[in-house]
N, C-alpha and C. Protein backbone atom coordinates (compact mmCIF):
# COMPACT_ATOMS: atom_id res chain seq x y z
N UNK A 1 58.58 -25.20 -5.22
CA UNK A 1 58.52 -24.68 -3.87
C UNK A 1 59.55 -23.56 -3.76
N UNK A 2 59.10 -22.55 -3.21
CA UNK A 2 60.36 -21.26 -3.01
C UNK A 2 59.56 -20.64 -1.50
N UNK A 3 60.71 -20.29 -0.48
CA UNK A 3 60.59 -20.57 0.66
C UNK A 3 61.75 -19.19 0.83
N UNK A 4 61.36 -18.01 1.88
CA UNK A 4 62.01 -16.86 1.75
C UNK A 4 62.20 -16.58 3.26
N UNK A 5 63.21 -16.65 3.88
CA UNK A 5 63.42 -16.23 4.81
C UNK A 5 63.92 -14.75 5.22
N UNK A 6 62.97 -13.68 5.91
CA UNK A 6 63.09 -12.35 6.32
C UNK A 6 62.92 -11.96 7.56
N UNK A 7 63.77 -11.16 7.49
CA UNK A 7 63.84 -10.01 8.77
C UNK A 7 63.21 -8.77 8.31
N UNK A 8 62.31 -8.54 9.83
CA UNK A 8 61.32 -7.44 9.41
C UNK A 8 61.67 -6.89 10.61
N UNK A 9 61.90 -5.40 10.71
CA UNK A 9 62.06 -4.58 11.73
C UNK A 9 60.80 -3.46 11.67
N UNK A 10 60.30 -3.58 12.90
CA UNK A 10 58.96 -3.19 13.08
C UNK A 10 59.68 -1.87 14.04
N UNK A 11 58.41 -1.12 14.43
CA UNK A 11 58.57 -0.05 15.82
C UNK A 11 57.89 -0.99 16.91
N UNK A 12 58.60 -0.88 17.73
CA UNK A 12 58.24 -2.04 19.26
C UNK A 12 56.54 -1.85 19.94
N UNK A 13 56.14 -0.59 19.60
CA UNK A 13 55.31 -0.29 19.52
C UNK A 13 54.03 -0.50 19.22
N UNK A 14 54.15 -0.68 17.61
CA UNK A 14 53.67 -1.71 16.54
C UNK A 14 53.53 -3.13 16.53
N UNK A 15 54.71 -3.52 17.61
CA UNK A 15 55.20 -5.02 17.08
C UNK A 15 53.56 -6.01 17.17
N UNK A 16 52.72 -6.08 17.97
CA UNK A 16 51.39 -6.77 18.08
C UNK A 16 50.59 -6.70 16.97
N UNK A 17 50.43 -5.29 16.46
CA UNK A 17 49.52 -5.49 15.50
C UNK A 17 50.26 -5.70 14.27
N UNK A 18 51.71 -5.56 13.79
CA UNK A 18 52.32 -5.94 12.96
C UNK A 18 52.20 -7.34 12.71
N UNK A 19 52.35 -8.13 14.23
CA UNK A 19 52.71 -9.92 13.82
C UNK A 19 51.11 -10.32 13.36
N UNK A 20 50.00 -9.71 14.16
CA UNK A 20 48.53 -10.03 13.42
C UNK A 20 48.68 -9.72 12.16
N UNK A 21 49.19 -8.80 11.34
CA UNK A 21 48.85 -8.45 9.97
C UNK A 21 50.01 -9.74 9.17
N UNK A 22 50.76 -9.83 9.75
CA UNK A 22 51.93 -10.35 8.71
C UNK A 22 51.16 -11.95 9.06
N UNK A 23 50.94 -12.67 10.36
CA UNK A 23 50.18 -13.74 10.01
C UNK A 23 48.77 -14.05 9.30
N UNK A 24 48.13 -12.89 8.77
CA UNK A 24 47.04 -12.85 8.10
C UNK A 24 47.28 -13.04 7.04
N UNK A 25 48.94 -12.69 6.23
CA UNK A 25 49.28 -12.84 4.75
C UNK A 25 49.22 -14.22 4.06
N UNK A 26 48.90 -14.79 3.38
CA UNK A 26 48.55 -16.00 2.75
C UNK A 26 50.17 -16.57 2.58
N UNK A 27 50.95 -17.64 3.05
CA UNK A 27 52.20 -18.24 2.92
C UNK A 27 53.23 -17.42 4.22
N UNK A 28 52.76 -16.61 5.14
CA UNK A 28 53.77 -16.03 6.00
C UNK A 28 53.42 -17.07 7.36
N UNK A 29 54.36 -17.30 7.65
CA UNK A 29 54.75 -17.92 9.26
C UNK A 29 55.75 -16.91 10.08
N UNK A 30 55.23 -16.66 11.39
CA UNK A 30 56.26 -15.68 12.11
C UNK A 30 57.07 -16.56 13.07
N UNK A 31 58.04 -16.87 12.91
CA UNK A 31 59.12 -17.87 13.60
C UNK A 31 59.74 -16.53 15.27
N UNK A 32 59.83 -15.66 14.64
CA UNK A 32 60.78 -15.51 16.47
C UNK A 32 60.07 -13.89 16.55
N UNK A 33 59.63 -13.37 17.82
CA UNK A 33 59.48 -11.96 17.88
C UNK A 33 60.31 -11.11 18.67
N UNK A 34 60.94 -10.26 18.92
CA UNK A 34 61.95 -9.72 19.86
C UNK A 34 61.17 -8.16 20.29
N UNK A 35 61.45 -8.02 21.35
CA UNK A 35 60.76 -6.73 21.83
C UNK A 35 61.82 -5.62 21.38
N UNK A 36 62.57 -5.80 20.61
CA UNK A 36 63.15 -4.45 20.19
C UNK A 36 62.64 -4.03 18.73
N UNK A 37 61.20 -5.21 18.19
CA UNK A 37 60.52 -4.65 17.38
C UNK A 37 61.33 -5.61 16.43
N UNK A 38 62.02 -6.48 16.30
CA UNK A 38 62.72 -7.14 14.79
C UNK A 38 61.85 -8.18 15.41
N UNK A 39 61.38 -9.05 14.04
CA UNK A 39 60.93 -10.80 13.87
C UNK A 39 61.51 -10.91 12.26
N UNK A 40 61.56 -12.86 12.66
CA UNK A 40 61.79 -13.68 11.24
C UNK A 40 60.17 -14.06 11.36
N UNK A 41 60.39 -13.87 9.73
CA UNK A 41 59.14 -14.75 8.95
C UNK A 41 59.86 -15.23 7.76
N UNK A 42 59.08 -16.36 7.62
CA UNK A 42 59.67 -16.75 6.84
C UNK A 42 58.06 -16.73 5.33
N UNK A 43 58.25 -16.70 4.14
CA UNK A 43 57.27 -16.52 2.75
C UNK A 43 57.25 -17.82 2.23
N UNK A 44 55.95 -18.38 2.12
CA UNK A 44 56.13 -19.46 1.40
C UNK A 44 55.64 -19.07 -0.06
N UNK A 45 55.73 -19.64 -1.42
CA UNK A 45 55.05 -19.03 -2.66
C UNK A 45 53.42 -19.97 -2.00
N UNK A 46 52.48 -19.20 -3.21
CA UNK A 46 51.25 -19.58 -2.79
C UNK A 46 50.58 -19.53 -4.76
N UNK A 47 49.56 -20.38 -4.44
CA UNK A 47 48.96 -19.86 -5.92
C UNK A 47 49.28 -18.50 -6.53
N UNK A 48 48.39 -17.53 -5.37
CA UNK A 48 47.93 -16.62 -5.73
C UNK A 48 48.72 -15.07 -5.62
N UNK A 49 49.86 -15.57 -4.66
CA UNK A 49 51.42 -14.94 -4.50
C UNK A 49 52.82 -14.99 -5.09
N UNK A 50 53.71 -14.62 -5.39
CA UNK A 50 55.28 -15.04 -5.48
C UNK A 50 55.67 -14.39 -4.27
N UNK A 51 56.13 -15.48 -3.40
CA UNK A 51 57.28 -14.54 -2.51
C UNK A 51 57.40 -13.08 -2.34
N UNK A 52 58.29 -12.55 -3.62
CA UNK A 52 58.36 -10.90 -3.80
C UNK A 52 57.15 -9.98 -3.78
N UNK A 53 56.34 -10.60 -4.22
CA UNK A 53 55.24 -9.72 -3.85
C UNK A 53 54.76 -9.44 -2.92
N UNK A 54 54.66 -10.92 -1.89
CA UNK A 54 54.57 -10.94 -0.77
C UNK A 54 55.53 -9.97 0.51
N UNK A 55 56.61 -9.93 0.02
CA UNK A 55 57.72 -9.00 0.30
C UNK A 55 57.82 -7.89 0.75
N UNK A 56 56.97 -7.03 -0.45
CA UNK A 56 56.33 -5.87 -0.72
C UNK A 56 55.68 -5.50 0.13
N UNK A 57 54.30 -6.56 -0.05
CA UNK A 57 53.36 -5.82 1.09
C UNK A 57 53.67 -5.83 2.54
N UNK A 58 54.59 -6.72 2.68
CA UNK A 58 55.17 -6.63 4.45
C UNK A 58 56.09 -5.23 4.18
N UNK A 59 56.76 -4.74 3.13
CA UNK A 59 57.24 -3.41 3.68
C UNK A 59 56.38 -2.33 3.43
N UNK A 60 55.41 -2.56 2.95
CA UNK A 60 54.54 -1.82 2.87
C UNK A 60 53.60 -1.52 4.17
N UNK A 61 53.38 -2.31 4.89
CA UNK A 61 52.61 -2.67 6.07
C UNK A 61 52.69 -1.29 7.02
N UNK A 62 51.80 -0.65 7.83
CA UNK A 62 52.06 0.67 8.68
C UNK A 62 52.69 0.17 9.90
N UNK A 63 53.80 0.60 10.26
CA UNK A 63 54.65 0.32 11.36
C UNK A 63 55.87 -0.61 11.00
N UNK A 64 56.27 -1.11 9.93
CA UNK A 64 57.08 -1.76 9.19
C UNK A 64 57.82 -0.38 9.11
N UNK A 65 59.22 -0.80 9.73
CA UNK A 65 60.57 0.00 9.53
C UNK A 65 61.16 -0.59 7.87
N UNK A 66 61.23 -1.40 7.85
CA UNK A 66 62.18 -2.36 6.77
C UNK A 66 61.87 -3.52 7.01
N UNK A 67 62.05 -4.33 5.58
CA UNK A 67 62.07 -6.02 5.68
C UNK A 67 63.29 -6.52 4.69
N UNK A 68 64.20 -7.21 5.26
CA UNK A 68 65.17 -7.97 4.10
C UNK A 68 64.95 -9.69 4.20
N UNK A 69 65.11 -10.03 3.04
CA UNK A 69 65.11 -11.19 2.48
C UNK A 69 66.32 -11.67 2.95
N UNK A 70 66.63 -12.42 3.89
CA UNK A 70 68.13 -13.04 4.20
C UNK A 70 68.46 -14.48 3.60
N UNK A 71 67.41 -15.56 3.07
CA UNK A 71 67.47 -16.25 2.52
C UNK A 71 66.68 -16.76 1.89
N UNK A 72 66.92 -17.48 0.57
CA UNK A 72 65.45 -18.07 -0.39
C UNK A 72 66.16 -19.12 -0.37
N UNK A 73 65.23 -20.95 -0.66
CA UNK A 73 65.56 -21.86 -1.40
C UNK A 73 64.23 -21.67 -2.31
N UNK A 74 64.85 -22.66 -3.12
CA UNK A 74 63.64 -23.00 -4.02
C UNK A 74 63.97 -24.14 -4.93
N UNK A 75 63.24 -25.01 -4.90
CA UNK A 75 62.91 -26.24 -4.99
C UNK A 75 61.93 -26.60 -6.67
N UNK A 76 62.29 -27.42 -7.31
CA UNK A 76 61.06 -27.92 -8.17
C UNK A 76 60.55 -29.15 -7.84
N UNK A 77 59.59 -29.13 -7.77
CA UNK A 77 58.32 -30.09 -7.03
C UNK A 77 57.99 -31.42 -8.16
């Protein structure tokens, strides 16, 4: 199990269709949204994902300012 906790700073703008795209990602949960455009999500690994990759495509995302990783555990099952 590996479990990634991030901060994603969006444009406030964005922030709606950002949290639809980032909850569409396979292992993302969006825990808090703030109208100044920042949310936590947190990455779970998935089959077909690692975390980091997952990572990626949230900074990759259109309207995504930045995303940092503020914490990982990770666990063997």
């Amino acid at each position: 199990m590996n479990i990634s906790s991030i901060v994603v700073h969006v444009r406030p703008e964005n922030s709606a269709d950002v949290q639809a795209k980032l909850s569409a990602l396979a292992g993302v949960d969006v825990h808090a949204v703030q109208k100044d455009g920042r949310m936590v999500i947190t990455i779970e690994d998935t089959p077909d994902n690692a975390p980091s990759e997952t990572l990626m495509q949230v900074q990759l995302l259109p309207g995504v300012l930045g995303a940092a990783m503020i914490y990982n555990y990770c666990d063997e099952e």
